[in-house]
N, C-alpha and C. Protein backbone atom coordinates (compact mmCIF):
# COMPACT_ATOMS: atom_id res chain seq x y z
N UNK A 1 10.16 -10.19 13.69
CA UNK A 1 11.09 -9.46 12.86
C UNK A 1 11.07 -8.00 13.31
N UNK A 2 12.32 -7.38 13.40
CA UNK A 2 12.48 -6.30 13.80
C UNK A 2 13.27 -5.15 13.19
N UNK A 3 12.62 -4.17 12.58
CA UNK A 3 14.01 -2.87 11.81
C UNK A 3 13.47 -1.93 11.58
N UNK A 4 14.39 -0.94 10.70
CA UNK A 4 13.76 -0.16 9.87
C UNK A 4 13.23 0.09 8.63
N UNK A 5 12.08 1.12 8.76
CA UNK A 5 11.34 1.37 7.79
C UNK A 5 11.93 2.28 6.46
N UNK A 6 12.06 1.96 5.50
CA UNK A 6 13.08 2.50 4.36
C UNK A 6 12.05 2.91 3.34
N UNK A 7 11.43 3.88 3.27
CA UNK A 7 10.26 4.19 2.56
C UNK A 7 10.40 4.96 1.12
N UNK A 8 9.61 4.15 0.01
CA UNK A 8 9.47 4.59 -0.94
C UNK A 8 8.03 4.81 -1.44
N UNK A 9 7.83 5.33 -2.78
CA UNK A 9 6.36 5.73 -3.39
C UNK A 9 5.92 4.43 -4.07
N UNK A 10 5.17 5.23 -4.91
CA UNK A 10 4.22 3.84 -5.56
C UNK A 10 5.18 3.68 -7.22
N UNK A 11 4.70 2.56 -7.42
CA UNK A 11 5.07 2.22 -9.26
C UNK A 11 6.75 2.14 -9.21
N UNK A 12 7.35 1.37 -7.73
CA UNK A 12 8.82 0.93 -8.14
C UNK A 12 8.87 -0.33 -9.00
N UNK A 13 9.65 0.02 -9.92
CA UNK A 13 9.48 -1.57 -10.69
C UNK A 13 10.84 -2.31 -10.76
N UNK A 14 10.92 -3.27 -11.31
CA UNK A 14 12.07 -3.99 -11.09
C UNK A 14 13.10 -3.41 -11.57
N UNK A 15 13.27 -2.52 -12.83
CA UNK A 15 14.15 -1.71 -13.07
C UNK A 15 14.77 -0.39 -11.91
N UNK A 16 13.78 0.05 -11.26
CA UNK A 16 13.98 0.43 -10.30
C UNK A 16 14.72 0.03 -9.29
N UNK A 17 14.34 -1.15 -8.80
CA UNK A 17 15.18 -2.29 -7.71
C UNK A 17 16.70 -2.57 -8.40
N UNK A 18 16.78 -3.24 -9.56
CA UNK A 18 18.10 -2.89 -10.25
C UNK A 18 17.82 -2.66 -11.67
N UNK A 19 18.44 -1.64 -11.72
CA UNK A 19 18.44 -0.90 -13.05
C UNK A 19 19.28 -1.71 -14.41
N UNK A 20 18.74 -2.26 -15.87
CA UNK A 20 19.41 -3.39 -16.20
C UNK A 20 20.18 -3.12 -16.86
N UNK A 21 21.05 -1.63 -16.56
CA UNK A 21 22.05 -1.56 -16.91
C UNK A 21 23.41 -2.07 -16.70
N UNK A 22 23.09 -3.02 -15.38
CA UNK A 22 24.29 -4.04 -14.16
C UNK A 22 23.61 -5.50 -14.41
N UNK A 23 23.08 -5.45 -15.86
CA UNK A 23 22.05 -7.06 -16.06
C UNK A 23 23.71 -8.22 -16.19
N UNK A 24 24.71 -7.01 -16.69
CA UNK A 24 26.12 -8.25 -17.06
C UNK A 24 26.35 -8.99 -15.39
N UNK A 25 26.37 -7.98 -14.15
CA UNK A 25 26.40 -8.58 -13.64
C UNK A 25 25.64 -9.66 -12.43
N UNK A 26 24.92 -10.00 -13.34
CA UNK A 26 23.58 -11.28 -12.93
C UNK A 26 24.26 -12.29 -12.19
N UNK A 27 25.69 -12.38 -13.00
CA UNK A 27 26.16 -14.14 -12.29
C UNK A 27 27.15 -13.48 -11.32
N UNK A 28 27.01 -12.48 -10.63
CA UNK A 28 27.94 -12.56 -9.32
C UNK A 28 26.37 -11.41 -8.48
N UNK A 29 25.85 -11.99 -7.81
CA UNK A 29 24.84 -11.42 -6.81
C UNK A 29 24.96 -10.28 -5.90
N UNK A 30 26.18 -11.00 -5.36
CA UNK A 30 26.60 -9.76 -4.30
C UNK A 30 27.01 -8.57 -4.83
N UNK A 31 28.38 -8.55 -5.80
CA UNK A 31 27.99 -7.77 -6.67
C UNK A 31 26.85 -6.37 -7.63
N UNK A 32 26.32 -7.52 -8.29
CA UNK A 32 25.20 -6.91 -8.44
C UNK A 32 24.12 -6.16 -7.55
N UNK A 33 24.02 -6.60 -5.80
CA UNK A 33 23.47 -5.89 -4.62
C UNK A 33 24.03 -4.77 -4.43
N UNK A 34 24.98 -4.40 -4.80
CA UNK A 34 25.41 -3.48 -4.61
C UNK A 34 25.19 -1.93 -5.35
N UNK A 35 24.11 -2.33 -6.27
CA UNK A 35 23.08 -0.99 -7.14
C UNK A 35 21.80 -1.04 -7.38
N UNK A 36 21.53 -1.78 -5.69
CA UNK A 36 19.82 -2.12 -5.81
C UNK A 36 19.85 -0.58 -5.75
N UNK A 37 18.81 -0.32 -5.98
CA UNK A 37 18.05 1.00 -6.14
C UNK A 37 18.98 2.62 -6.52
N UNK A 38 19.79 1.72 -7.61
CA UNK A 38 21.01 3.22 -8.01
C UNK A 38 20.41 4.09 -8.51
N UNK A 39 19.44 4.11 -9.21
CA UNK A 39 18.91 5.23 -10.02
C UNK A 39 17.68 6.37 -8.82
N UNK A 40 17.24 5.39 -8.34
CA UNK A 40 16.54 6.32 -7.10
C UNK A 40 16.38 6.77 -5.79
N UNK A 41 17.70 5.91 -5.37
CA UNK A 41 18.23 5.68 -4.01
C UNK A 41 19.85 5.58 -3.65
N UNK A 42 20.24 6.50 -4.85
CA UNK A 42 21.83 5.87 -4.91
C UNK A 42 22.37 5.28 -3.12
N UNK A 43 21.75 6.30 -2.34
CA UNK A 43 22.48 6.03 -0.67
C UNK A 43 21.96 4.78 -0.52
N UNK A 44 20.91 4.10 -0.29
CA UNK A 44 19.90 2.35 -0.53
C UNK A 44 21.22 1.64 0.11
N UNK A 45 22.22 1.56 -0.98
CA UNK A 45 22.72 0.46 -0.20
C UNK A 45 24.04 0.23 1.40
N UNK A 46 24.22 1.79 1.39
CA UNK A 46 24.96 2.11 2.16
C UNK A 46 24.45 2.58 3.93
N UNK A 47 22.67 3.08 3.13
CA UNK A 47 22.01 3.02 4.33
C UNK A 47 21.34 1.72 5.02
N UNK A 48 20.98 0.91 4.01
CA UNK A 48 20.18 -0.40 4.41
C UNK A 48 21.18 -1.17 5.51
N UNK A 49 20.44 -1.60 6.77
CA UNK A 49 20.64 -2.70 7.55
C UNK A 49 20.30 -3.86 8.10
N UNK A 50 20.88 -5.20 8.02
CA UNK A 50 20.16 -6.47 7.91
C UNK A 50 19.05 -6.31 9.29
N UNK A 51 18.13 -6.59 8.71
CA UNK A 51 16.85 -6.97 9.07
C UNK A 51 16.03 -5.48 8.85
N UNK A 52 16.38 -4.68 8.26
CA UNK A 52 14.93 -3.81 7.69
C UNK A 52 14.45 -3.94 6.92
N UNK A 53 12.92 -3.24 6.61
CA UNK A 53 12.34 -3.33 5.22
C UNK A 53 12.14 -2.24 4.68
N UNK A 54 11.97 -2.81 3.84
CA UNK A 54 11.27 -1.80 2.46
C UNK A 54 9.91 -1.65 2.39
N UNK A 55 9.45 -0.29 2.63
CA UNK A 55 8.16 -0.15 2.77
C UNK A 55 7.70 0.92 1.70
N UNK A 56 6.68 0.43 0.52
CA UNK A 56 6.62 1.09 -0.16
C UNK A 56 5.20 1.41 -0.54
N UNK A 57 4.33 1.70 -1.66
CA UNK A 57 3.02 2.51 -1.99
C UNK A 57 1.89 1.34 -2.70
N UNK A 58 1.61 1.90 -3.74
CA UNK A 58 1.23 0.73 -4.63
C UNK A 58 2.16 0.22 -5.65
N UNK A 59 1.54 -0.65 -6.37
CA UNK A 59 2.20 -1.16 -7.68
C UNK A 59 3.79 -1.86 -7.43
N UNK A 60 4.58 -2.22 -6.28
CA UNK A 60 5.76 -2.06 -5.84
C UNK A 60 6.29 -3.77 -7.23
N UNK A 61 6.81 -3.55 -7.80
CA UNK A 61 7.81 -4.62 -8.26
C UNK A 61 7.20 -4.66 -9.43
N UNK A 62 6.65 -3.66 -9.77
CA UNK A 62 5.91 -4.10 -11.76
C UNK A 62 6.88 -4.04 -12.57
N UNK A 63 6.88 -4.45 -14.23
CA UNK A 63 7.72 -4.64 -15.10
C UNK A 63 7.93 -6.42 -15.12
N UNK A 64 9.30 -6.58 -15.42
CA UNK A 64 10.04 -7.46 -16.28
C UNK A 64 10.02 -8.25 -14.65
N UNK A 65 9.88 -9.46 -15.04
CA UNK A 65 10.37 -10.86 -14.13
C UNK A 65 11.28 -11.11 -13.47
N UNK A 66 12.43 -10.14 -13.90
CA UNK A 66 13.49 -10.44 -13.01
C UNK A 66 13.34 -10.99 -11.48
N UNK A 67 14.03 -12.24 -11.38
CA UNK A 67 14.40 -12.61 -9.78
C UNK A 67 15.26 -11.97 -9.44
N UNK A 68 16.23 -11.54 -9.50
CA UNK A 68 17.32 -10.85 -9.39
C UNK A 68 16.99 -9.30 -8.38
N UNK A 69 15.52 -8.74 -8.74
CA UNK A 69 15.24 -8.10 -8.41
C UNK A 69 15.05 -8.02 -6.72
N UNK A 70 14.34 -9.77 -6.44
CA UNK A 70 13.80 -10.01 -5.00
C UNK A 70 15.67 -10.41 -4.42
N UNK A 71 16.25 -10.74 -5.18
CA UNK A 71 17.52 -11.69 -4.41
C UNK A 71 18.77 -9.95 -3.87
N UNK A 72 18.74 -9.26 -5.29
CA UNK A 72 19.07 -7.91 -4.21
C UNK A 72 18.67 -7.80 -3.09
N UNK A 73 17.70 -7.54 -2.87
CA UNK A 73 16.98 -6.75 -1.40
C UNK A 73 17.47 -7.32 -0.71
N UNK A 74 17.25 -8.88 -0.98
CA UNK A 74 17.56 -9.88 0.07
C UNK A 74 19.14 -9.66 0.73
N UNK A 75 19.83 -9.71 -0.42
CA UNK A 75 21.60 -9.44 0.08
C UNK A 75 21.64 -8.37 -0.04
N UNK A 76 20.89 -7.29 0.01
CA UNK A 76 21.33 -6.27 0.82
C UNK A 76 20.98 -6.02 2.29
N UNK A 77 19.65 -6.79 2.61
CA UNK A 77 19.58 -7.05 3.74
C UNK A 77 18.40 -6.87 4.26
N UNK A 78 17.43 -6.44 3.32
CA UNK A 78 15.90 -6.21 4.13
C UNK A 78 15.31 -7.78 4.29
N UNK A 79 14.42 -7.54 4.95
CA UNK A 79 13.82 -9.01 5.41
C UNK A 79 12.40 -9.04 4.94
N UNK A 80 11.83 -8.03 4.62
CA UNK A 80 10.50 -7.98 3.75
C UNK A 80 10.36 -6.72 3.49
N UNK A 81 8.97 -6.98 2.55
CA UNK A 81 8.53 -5.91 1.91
C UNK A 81 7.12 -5.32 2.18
N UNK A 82 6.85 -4.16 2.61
CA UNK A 82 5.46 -3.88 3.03
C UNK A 82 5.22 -2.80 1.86
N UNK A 83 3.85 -3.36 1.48
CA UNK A 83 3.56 -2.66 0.11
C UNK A 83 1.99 -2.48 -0.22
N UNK A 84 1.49 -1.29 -0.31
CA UNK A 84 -0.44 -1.28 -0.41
C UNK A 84 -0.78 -2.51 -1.73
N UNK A 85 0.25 -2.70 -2.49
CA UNK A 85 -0.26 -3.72 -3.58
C UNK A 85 1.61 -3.75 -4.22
N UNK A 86 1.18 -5.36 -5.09
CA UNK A 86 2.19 -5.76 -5.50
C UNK A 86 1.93 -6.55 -6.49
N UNK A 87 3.28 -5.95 -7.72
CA UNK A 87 2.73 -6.53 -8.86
C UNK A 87 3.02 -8.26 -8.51
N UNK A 88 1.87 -9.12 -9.06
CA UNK A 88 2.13 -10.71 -8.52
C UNK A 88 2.89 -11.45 -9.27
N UNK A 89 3.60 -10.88 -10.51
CA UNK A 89 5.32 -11.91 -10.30
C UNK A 89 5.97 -11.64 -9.59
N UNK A 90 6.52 -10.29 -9.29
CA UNK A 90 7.39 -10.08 -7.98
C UNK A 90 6.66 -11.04 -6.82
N UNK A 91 5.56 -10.47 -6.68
CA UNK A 91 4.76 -11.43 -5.04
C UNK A 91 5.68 -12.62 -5.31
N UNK A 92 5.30 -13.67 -6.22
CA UNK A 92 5.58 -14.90 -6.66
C UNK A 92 7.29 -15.38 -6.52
N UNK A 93 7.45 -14.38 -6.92
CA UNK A 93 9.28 -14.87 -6.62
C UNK A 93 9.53 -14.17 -5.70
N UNK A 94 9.37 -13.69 -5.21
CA UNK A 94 9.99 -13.01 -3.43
C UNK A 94 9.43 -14.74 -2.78
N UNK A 95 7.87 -15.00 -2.41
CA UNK A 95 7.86 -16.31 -1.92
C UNK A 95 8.57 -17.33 -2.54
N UNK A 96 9.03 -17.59 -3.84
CA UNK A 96 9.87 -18.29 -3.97
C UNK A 96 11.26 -18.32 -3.41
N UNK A 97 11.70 -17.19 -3.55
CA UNK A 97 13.04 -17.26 -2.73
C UNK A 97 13.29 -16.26 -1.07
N UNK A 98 11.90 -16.49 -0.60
CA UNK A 98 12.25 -16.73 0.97
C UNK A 98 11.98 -15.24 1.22
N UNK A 99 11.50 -14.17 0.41
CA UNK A 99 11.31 -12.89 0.89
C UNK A 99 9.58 -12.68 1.39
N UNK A 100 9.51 -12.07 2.40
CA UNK A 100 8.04 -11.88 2.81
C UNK A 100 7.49 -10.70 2.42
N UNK A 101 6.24 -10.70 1.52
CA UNK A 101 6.16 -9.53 1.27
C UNK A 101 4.00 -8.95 1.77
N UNK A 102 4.58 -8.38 2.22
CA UNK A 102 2.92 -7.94 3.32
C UNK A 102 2.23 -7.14 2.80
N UNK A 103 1.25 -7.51 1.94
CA UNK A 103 0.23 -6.08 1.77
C UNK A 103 -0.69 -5.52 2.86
N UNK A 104 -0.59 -4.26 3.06
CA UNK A 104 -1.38 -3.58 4.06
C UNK A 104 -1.32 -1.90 3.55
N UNK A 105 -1.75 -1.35 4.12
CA UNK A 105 -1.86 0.34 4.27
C UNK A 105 -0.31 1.06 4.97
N UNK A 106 0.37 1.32 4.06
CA UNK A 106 1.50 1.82 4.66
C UNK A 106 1.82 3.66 4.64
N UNK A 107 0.54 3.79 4.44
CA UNK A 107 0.95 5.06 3.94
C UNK A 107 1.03 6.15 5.48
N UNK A 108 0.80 5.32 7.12
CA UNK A 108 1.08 6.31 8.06
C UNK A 108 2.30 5.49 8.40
N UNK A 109 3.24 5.21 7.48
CA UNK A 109 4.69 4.48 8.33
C UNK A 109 6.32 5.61 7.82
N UNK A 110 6.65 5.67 8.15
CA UNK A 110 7.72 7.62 7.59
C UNK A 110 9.44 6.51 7.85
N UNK A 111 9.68 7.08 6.73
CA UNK A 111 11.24 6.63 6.78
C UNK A 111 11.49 6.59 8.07
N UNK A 112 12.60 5.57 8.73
CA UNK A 112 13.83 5.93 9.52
C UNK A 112 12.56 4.90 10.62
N UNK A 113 11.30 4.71 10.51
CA UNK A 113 10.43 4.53 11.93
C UNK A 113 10.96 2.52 11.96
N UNK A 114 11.03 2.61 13.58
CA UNK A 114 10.90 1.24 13.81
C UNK A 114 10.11 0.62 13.71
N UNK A 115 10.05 -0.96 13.43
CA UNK A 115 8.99 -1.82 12.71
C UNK A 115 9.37 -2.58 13.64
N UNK A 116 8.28 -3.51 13.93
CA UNK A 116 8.02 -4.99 14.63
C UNK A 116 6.80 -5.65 13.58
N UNK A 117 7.14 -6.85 13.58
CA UNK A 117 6.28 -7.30 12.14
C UNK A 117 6.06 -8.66 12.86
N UNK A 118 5.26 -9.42 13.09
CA UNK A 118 4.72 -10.73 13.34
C UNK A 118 3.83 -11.14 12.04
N UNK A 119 4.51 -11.95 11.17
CA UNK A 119 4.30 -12.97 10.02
C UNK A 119 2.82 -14.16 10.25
N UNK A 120 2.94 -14.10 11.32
CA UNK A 120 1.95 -15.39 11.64
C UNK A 120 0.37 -14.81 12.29
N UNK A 121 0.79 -13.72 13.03
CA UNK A 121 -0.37 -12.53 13.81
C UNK A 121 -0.84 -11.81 12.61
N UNK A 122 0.06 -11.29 11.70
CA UNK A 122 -0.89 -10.84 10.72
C UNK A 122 -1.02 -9.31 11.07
N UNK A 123 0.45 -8.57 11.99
CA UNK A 123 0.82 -7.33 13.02
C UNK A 123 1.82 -6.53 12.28
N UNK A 124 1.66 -5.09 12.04
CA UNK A 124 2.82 -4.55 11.97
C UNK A 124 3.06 -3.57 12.98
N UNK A 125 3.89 -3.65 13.76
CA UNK A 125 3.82 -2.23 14.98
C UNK A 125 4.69 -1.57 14.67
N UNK A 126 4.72 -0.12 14.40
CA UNK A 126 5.50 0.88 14.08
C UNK A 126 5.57 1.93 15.60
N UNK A 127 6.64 1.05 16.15
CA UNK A 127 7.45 1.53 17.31
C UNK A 127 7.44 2.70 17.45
N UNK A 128 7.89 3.62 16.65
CA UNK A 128 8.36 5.07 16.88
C UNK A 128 6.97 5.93 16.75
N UNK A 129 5.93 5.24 15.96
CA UNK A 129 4.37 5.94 15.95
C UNK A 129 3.41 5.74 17.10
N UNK A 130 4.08 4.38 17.60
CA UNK A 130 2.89 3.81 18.41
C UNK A 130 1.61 3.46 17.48
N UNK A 131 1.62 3.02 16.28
CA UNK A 131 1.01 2.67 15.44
C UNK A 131 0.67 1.22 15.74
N UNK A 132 -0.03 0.41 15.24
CA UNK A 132 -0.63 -0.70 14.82
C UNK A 132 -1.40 -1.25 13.34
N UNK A 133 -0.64 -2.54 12.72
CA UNK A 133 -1.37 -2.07 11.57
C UNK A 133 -1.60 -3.45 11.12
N UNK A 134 -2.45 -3.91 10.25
CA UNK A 134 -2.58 -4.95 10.01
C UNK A 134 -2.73 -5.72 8.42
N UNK A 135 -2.44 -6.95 8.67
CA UNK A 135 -2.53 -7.45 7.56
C UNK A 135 -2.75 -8.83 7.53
N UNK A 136 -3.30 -9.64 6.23
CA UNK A 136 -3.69 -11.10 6.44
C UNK A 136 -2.80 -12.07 6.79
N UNK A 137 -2.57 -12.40 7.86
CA UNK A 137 -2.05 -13.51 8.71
C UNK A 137 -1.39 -14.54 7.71
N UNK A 138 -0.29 -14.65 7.05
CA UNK A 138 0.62 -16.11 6.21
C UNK A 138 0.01 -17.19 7.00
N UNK A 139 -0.39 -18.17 5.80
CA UNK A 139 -0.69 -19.56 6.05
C UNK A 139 0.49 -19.96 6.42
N UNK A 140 -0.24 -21.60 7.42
CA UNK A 140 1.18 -21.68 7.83
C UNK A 140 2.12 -22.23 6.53
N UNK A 141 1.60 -22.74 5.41
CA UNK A 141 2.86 -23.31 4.60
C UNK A 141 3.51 -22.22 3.96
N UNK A 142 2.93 -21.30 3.94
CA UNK A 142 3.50 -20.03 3.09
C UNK A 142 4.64 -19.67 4.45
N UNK A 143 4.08 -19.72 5.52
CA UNK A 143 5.53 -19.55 6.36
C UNK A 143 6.40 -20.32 6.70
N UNK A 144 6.40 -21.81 6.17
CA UNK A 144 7.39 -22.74 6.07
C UNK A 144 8.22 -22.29 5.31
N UNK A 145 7.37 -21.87 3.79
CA UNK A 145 8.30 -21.99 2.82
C UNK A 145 9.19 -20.53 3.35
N UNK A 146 8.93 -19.88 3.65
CA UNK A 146 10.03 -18.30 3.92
C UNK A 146 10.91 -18.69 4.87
N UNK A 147 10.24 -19.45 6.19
CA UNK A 147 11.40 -19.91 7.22
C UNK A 147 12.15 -20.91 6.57
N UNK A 148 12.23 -21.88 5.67
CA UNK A 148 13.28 -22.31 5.13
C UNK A 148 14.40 -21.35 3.87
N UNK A 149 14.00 -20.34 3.36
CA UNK A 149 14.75 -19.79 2.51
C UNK A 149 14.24 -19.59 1.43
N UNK A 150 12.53 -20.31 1.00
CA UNK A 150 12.05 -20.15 -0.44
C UNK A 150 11.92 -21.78 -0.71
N UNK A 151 11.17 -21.72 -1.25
CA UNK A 151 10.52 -22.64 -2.25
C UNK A 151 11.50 -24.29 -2.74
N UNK A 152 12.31 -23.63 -2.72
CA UNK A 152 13.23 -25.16 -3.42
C UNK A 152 13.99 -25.79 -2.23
N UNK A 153 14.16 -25.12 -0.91
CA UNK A 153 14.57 -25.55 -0.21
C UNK A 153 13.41 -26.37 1.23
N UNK A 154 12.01 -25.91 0.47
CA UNK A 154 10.77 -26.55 1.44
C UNK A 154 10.69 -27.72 0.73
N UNK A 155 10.54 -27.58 -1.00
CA UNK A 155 10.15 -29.32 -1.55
C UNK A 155 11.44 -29.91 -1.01
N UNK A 156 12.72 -29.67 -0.89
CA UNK A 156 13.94 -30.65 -0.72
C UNK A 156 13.22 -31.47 0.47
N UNK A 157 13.38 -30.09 1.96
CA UNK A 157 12.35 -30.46 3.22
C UNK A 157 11.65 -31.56 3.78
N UNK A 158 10.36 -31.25 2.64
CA UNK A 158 9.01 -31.88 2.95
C UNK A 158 9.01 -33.51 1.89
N UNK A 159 9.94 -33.37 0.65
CA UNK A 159 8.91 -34.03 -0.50
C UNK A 159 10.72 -34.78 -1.04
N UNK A 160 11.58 -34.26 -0.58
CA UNK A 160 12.35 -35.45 -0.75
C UNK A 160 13.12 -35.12 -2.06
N UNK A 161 12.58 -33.97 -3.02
CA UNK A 161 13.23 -33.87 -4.18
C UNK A 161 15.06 -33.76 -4.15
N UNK A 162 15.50 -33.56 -5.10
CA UNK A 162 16.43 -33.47 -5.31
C UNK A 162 16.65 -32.50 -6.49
N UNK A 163 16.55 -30.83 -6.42
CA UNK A 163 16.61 -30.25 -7.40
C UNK A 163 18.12 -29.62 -7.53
């Protein structure tokens, strides 16, 4: 995986990601992607390009449960999330619906820097630093389930369901 680094602080919470003042519009997605991060990033969605991430501090996705929260990013276009810690319902539904999200030390990575990220190595290389950085290597089923799209589309996969 390859992009840019779109850097924020610590304690973004899902209100942050979308603010639930656009909660009416839940049942149209794309839509609704369109004010991920209005309150603290109004530019977010005009700067974001498919395949960067979001690289942020501690605490990244605390608050309220919203999925809605991980499925923005997603249609707006980042491909994961690099974060010193993460609150673990967000963790939980980003792997459910196919978002990768990497805890490591991000605090020498600076807006705008290129990323190279290997999911399976357990690598983040920050191109423009000449950096190297690391983090615990995804099992491989945890990287099934992201290379298929999330969670409901690995049981269809593997186990035959029909959800």
């Amino acid at each position: 995986m390859r992009g840019r680094a779109l850097k924020f602080g610590d304690g973004i919470s899902t209100d942050h990601i979308i603010p639930g003042r656009y909660f009416h519009l839940r049942s149209n997605l794309p839509e609704l992607a369109k004010h991920a991060m209005a309150d603290i990033a109004p530019e977010f969605t005009s700067r974001v390009r498919p395949g960067d991430f979001l690289v942020a501090g501690r605490n990244f996705g605390l608050g309220s449960s919203r999925e809605h929260a991980v499925l923005v990013l997603k249609l707006s276009g980042i491909s994961a999330v690099l974060a010193e810690s993460v609150a673990r319902i967000f963790y939980r539904n980003a792997v459910n619906l196919g978002l990768p999200v990497l805890i490591l030390d991000t605090q020498g990575i600076a807006d705008g820097d290129e990323l190279e990220v290997d999911l399976a190595g357990g690598k983040v290389r920050d191109l423009t630093l000449g950096l190297e950085l690391f983090f615990n290597p995804l099992p491989p089923v945890m990287l099934e389930i992201l290379k298929g799209g999330g969670l409901v589309s690995y049981i269809r996969k593997y186990h035959g369901f029909k959800l």
